[in-house]
Protein backbone atom coordinates (compact mmCIF):
# COMPACT_ATOMS: atom_id res chain seq x y z
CA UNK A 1 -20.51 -0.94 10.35
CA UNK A 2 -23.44 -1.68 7.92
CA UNK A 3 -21.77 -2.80 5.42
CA UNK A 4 -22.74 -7.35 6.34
CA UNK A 5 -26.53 -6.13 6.35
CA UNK A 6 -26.50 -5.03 2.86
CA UNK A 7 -24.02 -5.12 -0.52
CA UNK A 8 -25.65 -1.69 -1.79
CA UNK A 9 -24.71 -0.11 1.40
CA UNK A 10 -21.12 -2.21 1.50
CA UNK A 11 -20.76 -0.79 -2.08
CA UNK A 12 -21.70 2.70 -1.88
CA UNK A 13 -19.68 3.27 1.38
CA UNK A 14 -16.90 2.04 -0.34
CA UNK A 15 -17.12 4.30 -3.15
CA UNK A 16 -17.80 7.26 -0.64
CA UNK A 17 -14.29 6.10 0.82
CA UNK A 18 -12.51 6.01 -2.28
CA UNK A 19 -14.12 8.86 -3.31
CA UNK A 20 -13.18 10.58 -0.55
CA UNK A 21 -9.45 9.42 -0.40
CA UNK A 22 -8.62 10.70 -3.70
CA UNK A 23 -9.61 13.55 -3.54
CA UNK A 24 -7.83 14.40 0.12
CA UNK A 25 -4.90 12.87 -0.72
CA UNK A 26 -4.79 14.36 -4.53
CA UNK A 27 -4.94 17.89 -3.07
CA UNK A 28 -2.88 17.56 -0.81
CA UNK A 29 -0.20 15.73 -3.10
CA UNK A 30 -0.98 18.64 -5.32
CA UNK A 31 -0.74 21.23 -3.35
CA UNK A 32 2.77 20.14 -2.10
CA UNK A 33 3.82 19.39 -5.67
CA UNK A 34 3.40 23.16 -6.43
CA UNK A 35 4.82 24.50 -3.39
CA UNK A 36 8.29 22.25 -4.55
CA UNK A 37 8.08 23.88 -7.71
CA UNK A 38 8.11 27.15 -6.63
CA UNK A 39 10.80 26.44 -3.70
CA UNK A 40 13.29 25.04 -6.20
CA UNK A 41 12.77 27.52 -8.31
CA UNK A 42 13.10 30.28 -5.90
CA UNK A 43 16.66 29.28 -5.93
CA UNK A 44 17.12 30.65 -9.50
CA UNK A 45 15.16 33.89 -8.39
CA UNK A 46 12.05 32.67 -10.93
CA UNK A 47 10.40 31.04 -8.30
CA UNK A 48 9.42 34.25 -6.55
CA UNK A 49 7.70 35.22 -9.28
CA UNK A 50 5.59 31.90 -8.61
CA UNK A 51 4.56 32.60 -5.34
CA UNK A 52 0.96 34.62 -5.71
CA UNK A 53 -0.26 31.75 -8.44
CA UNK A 54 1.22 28.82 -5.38
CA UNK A 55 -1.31 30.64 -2.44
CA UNK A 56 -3.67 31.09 -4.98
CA UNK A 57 -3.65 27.19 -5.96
CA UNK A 58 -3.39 26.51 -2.22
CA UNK A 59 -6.40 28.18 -1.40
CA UNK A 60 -8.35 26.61 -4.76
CA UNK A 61 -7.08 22.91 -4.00
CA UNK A 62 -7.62 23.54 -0.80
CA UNK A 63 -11.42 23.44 -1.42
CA UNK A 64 -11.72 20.34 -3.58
CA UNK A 65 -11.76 18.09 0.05
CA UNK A 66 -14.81 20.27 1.03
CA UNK A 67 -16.45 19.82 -1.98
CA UNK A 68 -15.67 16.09 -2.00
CA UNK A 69 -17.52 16.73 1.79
CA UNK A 70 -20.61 18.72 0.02
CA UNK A 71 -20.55 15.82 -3.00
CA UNK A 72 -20.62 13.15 -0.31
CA UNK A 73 -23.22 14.13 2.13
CA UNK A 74 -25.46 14.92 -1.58
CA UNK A 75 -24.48 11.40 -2.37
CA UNK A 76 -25.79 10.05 0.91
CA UNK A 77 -29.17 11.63 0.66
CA UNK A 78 -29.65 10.20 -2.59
CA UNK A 79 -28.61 6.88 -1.56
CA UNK A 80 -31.54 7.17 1.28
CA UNK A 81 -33.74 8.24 -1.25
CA UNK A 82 -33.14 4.85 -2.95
CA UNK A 83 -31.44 6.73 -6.03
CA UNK A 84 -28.23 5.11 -7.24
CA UNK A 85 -25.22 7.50 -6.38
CA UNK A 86 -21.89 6.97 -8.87
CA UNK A 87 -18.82 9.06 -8.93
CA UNK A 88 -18.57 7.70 -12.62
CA UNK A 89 -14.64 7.35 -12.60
CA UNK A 90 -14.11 4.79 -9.46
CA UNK A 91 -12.73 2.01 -10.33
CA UNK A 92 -14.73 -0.01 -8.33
CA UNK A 93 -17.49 0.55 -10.12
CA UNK A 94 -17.62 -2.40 -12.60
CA UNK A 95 -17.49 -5.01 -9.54
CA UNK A 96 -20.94 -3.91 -8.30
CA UNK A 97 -21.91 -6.98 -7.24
CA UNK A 98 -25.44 -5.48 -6.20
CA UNK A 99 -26.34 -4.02 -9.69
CA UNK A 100 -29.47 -6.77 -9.51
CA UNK A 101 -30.54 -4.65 -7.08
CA UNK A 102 -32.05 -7.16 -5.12
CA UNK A 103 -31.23 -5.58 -1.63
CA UNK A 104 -32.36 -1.80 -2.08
CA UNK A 105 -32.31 0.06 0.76
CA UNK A 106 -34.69 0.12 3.69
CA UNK A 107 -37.61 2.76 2.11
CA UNK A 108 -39.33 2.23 6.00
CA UNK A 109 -41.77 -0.73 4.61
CA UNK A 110 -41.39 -4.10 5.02
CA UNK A 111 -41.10 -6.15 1.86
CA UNK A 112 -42.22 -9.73 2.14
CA UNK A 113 -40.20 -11.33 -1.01
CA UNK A 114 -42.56 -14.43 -2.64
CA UNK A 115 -40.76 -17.47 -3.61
CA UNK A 116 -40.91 -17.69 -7.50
């Protein structure tokens, strides 16, 4: 929606989404990983045995998208604040092309930019 007035708010909404992506989609992917572990394995009777640490890794990857939630909304703040906000491991990160930081966003003053 913002993202044509300004490439620091195109690029950090796009690392929000990434952000955000992997980790739904990871715990989710991970949490049915483990529960097709433990149902193949129930078919050799082991499985059972699996089935206390598969809720309990349900219930712990189950709160990695609500701290990705927590993370983001911190991230956003920061990003209002004018601080720089970086997951560190996107892979977008090296084609930031607003690292000149030419277009920081709007602190509530106008800036009149000079001609050099």
């Amino acid at each position: 929606m913002y993202r044509d007035r300004s490439r620091y708010v195109g690029y950090q909404s796009l690392q929000s989404l990434v952000f955000q992506l992997v980790s739904w989609i990871g715990a989710g992917v991970l949490i049915g990983a483990i529960w097709l572990v433990t149902a193949v394995l129930s078919l050799v009777l082991i499985g059972l045995l699996l089935i206390p640490f598969a809720i309990l890794e349900t219930v712990l990857l189950g709160m990695v998208p609500l701290a990705s939630l927590v993370y983001g909304v911190v991230a956003a703040i920061e990003c209002k604040q004018g601080a720089d906000s970086d997951t560190g491991w996107s892979a977008i990160g090296s084609a930031a092309p607003w690292k000149d930081r030419t277009d920081k966003p709007f602190s509530g003053k106008m800036r009149i930019n000079a001609p050099d």
